[in-house]
N, C-alpha and C. Protein backbone atom coordinates (compact mmCIF):
# COMPACT_ATOMS: atom_id res chain seq x y z
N UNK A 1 0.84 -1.18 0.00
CA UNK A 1 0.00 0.00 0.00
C UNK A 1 0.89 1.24 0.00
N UNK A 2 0.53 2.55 -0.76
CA UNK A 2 0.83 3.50 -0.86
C UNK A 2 1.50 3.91 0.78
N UNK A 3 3.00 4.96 1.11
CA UNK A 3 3.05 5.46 2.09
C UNK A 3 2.43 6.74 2.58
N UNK A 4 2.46 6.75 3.69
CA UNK A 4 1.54 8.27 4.42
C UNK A 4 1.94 9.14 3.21
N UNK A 5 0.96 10.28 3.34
CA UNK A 5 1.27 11.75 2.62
C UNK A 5 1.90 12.11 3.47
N UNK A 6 2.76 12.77 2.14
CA UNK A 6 3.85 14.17 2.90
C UNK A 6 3.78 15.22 1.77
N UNK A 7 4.44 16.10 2.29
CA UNK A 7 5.15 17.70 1.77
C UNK A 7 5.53 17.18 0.11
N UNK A 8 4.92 17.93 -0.86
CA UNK A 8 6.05 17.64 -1.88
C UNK A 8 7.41 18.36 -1.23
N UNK A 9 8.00 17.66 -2.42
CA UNK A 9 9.40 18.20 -2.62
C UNK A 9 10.04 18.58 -3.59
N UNK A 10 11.29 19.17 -3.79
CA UNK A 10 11.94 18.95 -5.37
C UNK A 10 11.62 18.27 -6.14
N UNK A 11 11.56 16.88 -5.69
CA UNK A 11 11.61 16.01 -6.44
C UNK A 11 10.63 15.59 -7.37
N UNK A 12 9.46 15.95 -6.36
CA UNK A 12 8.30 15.54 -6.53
C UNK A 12 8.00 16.58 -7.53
N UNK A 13 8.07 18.15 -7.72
CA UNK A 13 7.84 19.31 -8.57
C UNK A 13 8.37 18.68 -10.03
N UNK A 14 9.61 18.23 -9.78
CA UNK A 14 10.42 17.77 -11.15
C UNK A 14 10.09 17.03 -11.66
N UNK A 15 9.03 16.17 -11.02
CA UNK A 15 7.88 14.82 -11.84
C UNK A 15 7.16 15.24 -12.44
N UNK A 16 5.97 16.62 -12.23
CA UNK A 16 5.73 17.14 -12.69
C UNK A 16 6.21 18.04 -13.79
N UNK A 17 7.32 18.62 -13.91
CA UNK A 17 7.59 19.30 -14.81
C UNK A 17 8.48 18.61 -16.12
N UNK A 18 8.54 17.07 -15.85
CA UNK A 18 8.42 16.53 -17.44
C UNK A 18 7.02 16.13 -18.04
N UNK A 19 6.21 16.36 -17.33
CA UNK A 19 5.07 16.43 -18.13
C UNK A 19 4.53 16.99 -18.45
N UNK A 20 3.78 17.47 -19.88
CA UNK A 20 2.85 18.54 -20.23
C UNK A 20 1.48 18.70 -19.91
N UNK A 21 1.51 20.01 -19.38
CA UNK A 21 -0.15 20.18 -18.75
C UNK A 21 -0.41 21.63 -19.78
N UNK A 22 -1.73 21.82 -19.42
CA UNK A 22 -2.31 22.82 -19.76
C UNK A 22 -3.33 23.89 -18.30
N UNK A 23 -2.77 23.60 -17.48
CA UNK A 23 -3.10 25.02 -16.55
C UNK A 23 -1.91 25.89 -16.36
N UNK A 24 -2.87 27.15 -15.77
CA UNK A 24 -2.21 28.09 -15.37
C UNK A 24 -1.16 27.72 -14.56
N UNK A 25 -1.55 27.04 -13.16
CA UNK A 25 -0.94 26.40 -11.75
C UNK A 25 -0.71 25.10 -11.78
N UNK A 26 0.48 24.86 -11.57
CA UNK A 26 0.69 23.15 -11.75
C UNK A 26 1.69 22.68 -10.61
N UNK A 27 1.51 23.14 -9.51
CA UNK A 27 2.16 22.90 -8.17
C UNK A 27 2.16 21.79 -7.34
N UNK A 28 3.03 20.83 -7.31
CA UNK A 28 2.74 19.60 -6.33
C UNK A 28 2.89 20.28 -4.97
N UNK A 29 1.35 19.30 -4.33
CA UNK A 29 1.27 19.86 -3.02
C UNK A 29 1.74 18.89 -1.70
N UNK A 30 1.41 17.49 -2.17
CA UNK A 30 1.63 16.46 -1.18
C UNK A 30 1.57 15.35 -2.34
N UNK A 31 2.64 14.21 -1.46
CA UNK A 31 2.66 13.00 -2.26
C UNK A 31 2.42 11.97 -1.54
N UNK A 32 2.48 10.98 -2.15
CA UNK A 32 2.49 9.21 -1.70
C UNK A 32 3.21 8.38 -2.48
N UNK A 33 4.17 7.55 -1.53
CA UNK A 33 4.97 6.80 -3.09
C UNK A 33 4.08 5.18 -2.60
N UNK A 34 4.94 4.32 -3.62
CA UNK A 34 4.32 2.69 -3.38
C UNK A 34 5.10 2.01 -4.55
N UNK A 35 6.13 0.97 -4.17
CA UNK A 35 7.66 0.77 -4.23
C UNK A 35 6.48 -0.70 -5.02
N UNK A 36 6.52 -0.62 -6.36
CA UNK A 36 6.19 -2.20 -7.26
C UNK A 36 7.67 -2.40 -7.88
N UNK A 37 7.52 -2.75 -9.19
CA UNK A 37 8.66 -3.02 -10.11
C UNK A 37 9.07 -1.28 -10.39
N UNK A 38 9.29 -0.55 -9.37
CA UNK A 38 9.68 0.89 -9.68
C UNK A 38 8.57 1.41 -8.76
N UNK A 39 8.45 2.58 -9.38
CA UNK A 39 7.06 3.71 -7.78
C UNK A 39 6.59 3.93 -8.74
N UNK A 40 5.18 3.81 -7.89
CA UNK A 40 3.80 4.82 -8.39
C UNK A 40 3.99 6.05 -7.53
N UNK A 41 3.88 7.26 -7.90
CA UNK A 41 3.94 8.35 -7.29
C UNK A 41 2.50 8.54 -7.46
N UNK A 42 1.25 9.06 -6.21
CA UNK A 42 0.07 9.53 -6.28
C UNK A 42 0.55 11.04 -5.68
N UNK A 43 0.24 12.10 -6.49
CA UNK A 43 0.59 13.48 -6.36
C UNK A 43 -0.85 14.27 -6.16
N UNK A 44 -0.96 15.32 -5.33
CA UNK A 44 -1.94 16.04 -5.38
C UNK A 44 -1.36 17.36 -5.88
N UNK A 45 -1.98 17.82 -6.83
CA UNK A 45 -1.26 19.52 -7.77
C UNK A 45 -2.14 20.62 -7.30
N UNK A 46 -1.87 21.78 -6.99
CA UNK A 46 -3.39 22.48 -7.20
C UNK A 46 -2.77 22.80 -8.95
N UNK A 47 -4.38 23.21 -9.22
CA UNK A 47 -4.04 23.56 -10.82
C UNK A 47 -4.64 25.41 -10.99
N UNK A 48 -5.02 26.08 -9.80
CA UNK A 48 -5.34 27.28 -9.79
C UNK A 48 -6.40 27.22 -9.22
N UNK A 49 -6.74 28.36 -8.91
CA UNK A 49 -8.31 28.69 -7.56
C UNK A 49 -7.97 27.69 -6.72
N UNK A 50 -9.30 26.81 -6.49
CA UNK A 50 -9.54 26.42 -5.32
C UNK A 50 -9.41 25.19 -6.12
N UNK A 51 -8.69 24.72 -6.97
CA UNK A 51 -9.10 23.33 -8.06
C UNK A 51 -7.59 22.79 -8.09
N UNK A 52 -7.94 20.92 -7.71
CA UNK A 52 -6.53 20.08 -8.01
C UNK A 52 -6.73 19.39 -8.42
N UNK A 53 -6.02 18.45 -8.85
CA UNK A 53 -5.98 17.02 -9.34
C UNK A 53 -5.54 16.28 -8.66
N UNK A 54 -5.20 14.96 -8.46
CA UNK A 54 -4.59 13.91 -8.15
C UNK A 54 -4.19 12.97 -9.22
N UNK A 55 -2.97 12.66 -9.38
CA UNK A 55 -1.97 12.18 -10.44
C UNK A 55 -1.83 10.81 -9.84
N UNK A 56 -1.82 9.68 -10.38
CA UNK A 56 -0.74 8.32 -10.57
C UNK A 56 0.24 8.64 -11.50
N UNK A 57 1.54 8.44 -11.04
CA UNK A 57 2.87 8.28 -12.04
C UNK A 57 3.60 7.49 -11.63
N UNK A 58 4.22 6.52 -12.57
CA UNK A 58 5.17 5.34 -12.92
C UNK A 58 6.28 6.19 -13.00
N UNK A 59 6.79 5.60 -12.05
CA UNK A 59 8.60 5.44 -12.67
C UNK A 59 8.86 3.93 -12.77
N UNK A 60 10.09 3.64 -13.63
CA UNK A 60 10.47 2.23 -13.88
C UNK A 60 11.51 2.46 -12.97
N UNK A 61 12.14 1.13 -12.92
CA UNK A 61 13.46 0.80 -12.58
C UNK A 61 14.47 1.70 -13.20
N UNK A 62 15.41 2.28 -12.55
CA UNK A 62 16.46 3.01 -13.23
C UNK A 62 17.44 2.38 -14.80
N UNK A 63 17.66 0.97 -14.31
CA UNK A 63 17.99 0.38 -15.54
C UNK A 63 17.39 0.22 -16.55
N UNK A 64 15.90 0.46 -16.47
CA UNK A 64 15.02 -0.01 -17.37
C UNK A 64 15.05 1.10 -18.50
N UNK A 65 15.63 2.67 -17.65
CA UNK A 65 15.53 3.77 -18.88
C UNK A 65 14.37 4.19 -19.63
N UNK A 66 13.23 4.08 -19.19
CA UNK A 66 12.25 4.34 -19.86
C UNK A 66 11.52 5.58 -19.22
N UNK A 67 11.17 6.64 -19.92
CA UNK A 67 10.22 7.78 -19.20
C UNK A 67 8.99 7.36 -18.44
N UNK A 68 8.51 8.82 -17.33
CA UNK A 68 7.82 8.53 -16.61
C UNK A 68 6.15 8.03 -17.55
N UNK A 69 5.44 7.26 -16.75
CA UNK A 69 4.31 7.10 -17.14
C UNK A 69 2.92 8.24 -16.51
N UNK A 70 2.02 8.98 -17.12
CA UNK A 70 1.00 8.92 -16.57
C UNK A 70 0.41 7.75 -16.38
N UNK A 71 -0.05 6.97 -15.79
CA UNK A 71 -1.14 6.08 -15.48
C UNK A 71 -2.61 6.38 -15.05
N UNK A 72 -3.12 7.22 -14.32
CA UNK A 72 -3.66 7.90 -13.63
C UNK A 72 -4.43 9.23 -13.46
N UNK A 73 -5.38 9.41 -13.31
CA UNK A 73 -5.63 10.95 -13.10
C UNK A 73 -7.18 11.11 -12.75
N UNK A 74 -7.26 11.98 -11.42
CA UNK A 74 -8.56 12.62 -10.88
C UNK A 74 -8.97 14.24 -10.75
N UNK A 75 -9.95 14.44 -11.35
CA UNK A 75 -9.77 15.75 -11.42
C UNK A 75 -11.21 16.37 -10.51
N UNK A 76 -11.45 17.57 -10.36
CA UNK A 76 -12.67 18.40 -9.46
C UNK A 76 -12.20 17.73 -8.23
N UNK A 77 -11.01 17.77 -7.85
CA UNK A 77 -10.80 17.71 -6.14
C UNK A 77 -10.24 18.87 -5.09
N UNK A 78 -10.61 18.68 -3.89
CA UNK A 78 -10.30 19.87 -3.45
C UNK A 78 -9.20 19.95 -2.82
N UNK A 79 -8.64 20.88 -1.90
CA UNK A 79 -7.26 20.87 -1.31
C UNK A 79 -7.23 19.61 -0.19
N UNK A 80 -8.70 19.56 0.89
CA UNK A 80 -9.14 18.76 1.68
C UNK A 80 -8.86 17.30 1.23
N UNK A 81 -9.22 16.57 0.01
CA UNK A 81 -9.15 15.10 -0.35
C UNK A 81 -8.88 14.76 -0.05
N UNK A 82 -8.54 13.61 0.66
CA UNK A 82 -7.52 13.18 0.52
C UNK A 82 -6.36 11.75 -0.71
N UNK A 83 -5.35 12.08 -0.46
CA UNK A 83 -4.66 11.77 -1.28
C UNK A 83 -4.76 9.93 -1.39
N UNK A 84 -5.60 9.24 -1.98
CA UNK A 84 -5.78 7.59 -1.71
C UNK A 84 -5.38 6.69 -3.22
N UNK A 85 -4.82 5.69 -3.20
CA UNK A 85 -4.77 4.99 -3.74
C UNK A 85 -5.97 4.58 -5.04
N UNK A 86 -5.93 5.17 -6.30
CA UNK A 86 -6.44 5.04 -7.41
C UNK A 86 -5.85 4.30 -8.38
């Protein structure tokens, strides 16, 4: 199962910013990882106003060399949600 939410971080911003979005606001706010053949990252973004999403993203294995995956995505959520396993 996914670990507790926490704080994004660097890291977590930089997951986001190889991917292309189309809002104004694209800020990771809190994450969750969950360690399979590589991590699912579940991210909460706000995307502007009072409006976020919640992301699933794949990473592979480092050897595997392959870019991140969207897998995932919930949208009309609020800051409150919380961040769960989709």
């Amino acid at each position: 199962s996914p670990s507790a939410a926490q704080p994004a971080t660097a890291e977590t911003q930089n997951i986001l910013e190889e991917k292309e979005h189309k809002f104004p606001v694209f800020k990771a706010v809190s994450f969750r990882s969950q360690v399979v053949v590589g991590t699912n990252y579940f991210i909460k973004v706000h995307v502007g106003d009072e409006e976020f999403v919640h992301l699933r993203v794949f990473q592979s294995l480092p050897h595997e060399n392959k870019p991140l995956t969207l897998s995932n995505f919930q949208t009309n959520k609020a800051k409150q949600d919380e961040l769960s396993y989709f």
